[in-house]
Protein backbone atom coordinates (compact mmCIF):
# COMPACT_ATOMS: atom_id res chain seq x y z
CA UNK A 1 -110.34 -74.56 -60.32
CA UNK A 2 -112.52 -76.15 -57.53
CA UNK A 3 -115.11 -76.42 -59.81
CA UNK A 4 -113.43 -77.65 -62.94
CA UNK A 5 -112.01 -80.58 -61.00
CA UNK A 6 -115.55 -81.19 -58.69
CA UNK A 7 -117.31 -81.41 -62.24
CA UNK A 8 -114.71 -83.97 -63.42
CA UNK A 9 -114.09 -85.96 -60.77
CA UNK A 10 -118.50 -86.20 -60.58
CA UNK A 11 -117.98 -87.19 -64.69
CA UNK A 12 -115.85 -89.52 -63.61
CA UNK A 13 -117.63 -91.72 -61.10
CA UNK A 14 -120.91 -91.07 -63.23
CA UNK A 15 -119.26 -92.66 -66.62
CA UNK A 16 -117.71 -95.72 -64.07
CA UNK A 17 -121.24 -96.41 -63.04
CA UNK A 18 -122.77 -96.11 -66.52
CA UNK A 19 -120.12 -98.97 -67.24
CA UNK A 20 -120.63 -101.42 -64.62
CA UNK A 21 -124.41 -101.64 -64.91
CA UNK A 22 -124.07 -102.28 -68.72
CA UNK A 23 -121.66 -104.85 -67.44
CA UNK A 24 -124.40 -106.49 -65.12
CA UNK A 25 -127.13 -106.13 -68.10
CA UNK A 26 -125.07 -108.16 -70.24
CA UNK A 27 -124.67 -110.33 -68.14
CA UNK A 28 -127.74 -111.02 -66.86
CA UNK A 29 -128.89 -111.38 -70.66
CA UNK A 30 -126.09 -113.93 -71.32
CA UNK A 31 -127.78 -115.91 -68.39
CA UNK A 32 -131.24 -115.28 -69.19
CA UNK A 33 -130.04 -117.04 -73.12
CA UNK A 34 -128.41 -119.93 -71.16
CA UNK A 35 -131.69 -120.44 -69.05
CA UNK A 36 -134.19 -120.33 -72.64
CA UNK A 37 -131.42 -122.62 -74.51
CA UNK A 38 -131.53 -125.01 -71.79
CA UNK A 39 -135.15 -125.14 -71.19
CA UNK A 40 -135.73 -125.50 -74.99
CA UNK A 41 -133.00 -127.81 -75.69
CA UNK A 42 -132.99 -130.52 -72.60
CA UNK A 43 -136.72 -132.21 -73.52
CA UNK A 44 -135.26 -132.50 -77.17
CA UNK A 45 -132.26 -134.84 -75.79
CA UNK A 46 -133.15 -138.30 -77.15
CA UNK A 47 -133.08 -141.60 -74.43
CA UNK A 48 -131.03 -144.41 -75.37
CA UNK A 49 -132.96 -147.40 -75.93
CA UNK A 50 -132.51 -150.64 -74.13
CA UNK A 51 -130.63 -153.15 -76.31
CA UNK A 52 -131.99 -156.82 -76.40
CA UNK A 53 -129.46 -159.23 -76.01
CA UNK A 54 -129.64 -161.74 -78.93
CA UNK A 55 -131.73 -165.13 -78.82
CA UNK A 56 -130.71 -168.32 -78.00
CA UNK A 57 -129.28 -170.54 -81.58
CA UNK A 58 -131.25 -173.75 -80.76
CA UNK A 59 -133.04 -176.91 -82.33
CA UNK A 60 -134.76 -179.16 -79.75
CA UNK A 61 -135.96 -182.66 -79.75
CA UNK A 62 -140.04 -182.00 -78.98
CA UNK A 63 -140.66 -185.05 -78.11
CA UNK A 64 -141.66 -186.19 -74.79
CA UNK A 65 -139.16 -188.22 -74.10
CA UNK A 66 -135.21 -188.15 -75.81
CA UNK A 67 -133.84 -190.73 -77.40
CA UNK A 68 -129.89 -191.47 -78.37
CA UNK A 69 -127.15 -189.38 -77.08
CA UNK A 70 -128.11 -186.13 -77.21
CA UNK A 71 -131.62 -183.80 -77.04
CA UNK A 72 -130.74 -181.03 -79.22
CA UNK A 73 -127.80 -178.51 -80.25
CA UNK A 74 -126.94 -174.56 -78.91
CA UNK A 75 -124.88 -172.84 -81.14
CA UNK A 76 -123.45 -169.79 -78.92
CA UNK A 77 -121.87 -166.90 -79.97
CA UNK A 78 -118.63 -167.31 -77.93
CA UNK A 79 -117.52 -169.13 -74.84
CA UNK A 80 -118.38 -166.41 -72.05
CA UNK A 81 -121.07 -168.20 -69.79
CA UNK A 82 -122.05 -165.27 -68.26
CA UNK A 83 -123.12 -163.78 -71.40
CA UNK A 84 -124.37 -166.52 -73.33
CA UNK A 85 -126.39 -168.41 -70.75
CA UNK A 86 -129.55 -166.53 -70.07
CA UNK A 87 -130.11 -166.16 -73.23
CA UNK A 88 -130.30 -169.76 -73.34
CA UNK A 89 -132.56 -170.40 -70.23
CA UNK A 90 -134.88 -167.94 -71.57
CA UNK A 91 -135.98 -170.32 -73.70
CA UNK A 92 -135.34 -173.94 -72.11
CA UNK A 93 -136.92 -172.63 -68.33
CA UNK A 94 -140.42 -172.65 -70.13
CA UNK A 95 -139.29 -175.64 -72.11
CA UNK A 96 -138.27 -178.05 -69.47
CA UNK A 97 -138.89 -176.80 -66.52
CA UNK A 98 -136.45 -174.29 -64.48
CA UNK A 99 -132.43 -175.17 -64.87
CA UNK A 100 -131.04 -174.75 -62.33
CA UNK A 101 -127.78 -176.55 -62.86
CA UNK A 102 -125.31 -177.42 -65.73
CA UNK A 103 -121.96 -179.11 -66.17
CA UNK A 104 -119.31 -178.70 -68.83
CA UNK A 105 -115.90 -180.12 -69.92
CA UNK A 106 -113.50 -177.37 -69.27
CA UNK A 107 -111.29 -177.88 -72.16
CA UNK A 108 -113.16 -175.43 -74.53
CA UNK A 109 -114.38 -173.02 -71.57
CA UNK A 110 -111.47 -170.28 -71.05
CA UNK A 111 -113.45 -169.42 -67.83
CA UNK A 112 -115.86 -171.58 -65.49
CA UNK A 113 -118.05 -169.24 -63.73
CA UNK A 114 -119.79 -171.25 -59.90
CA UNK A 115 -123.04 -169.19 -60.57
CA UNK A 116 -124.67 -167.28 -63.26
CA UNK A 117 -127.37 -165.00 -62.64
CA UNK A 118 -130.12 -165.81 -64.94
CA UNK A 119 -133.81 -164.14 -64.96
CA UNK A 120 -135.25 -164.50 -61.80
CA UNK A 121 -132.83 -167.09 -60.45
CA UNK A 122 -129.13 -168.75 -60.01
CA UNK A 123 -127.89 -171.60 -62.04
CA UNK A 124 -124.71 -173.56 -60.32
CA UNK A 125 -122.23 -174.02 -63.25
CA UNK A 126 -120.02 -177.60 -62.67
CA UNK A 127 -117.35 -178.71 -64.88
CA UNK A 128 -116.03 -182.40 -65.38
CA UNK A 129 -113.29 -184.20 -67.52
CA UNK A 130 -113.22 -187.06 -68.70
CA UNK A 131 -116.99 -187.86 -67.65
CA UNK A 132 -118.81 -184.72 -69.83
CA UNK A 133 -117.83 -184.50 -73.55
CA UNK A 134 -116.53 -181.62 -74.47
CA UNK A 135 -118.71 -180.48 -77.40
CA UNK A 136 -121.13 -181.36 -75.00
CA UNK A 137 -123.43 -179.12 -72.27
CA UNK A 138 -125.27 -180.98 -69.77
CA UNK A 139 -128.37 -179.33 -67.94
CA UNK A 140 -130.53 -180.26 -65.16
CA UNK A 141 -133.66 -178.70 -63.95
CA UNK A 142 -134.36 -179.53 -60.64
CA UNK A 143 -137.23 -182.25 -60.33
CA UNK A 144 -137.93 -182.18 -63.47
CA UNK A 145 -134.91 -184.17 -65.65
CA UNK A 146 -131.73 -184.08 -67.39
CA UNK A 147 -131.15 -182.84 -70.63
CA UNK A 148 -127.98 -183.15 -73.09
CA UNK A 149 -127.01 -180.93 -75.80
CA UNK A 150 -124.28 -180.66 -78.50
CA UNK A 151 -122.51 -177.59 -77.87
CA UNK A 152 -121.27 -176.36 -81.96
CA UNK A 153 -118.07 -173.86 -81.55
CA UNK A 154 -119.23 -170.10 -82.00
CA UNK A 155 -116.38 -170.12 -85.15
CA UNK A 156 -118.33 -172.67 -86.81
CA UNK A 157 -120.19 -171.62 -90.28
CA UNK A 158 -123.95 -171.40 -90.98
CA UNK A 159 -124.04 -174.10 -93.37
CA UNK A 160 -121.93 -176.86 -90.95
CA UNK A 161 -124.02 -175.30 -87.99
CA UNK A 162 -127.58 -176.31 -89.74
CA UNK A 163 -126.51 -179.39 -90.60
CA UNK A 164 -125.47 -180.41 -87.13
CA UNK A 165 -128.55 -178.84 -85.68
CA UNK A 166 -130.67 -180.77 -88.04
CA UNK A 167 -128.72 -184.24 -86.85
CA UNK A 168 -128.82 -183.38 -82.96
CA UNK A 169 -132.59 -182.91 -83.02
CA UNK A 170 -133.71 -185.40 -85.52
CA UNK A 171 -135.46 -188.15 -83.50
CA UNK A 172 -134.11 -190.85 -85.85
CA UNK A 173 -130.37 -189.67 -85.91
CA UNK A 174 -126.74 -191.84 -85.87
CA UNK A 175 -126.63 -192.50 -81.76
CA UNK A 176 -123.25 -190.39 -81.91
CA UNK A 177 -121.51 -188.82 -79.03
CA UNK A 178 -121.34 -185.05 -79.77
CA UNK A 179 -117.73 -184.90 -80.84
CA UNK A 180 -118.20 -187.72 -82.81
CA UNK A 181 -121.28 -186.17 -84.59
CA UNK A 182 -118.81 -182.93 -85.32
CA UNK A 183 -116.14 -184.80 -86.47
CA UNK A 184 -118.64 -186.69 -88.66
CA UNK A 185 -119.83 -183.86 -90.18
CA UNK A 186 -115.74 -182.63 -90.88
CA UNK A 187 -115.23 -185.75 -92.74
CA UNK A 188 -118.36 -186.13 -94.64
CA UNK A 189 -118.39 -182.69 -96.20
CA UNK A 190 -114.52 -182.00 -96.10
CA UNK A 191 -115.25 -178.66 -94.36
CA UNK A 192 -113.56 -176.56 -91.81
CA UNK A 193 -115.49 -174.24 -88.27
CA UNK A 194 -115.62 -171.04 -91.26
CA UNK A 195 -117.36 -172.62 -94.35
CA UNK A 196 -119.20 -170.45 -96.75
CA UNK A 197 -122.76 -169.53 -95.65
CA UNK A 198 -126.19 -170.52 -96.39
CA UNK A 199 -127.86 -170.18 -99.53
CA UNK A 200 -131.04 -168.10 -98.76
CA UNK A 201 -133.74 -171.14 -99.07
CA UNK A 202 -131.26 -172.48 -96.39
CA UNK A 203 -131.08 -169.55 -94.39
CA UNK A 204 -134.90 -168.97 -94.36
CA UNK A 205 -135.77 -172.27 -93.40
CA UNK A 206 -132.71 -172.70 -90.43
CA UNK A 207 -133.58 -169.06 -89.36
CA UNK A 208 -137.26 -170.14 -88.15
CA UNK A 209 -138.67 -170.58 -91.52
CA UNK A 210 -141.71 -173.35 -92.20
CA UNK A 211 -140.67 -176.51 -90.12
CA UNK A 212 -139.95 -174.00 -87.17
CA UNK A 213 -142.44 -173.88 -84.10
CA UNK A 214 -143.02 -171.28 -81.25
CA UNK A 215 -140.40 -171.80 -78.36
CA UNK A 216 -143.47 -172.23 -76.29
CA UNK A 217 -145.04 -175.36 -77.77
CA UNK A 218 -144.67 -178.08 -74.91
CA UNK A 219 -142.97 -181.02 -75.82
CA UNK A 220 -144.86 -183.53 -77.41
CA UNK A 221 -145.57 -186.89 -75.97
CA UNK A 222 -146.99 -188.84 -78.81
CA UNK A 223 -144.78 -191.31 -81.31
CA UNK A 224 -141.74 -189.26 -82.31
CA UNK A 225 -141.93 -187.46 -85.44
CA UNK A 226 -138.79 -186.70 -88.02
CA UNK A 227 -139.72 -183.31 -88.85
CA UNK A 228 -140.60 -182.34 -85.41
CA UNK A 229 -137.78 -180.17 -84.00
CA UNK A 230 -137.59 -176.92 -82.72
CA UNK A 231 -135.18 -174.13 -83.85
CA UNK A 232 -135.40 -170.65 -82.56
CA UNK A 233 -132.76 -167.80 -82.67
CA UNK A 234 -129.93 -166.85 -85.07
């Protein structure tokens, strides 16, 4: 009887043993898989790529010095300063010199930020009613001049939106304030901010087709020219 029960009792503890070291193998396998999959699989993870904020919509008087009310138009994509403004000193800081300052009327600016952080630099924001018009943005670089430009409401269609940028930078344009040039442009053509949009001659030209010139092109200082404007972005 001793011997029965020593043999099965020594079965016993040898089967239990048997059991917990397949336990530990499998185990060890299951990490051994995690460790290849991860190894193989973490290289193959793709990066995100940097998204570039959009460019500036501008046309720009070139010449060296303005004339009339206004020196060009900006055509933003909505009324966020923060957002839209570095875009737009990406291109005039080459342009005209550093800004380092601009004013607005608040009425169509939910929100009037003091500073904006631009590339490389601050720009103090100001706002002022009745003196600024409010389709109007008003920039100064220090040093260097003051600069005025029609501000077109983000809402506003391609085809209204070329045609003011086309009258703010042409040297030999109506010397209209810049809501009077918008509300010119209503009456004339009978057209609300969401008309239809370009056709694509339009769109090719107004989107940096032939009259367009590089945003680095200095101004010019000779006699004023009719076709010579600058338009970069859409």
């Amino acid at each position: 009887m001793d011997s029965t029960e020593s043999i099965s009792h020594t079965g016993f503890h040898a089967g239990s043993f048997s059991a917990k070291d397949e336990t530990r193998a499998a185990a060890e396998a299951a990490r051994r898989r995690v460790r290849i999959m991860s190894a193989t699989l973490y290289p193959t993870l793709p990066h995100p790529e940097p998204v570039a904020a959009p460019a500036a919509r501008l046309a720009l008087k070139t010449d060296g010095t303005s004339r009339g009310l206004l020196d060009g138009a900006w055509w933003p994509r909505s009324r966020d300063l923060l957002s839209e403004l570095p875009a737009l000193t990406d291109v005039l800081d080459p342009l005209w010199g550093r800004i380092t300052r601009i004013a607005v009327n608040p009425e169509h600016w939910p929100v009037i930020p003091r500073k904006v952080p631009v590339d490389g630099h601050i720009v103090k924001v100001g706002w002022f009613t009745p003196e600024i018009d409010p389709h109007k943005l008003l920039l100064l670089s220090y040093g260097t001049g003051r600069w005025d430009l029609l501000v077109i409401p983000p809402e506003t269609g391609a085809e209204s939106a070329a045609r003011l940028m086309a009258a703010a930078s042409d040297h030999d344009g109506p010397p209209l304030t810049a809501s009077a040039l918008i509300a010119a442009d209503e009456a004339r053509h009978a057209v609300s901010a969401t008309d239809g949009p370009l056709d694509p001659d339009e769109a090719w030209e107004y989107e940096g087709g032939a009259p367009a010139v590089s945003a680095t092109v200095p101004r010019q200082t000779g006699p004023p020219d009719r076709a010579s404007r600058l338009i970069v972005g859409m």
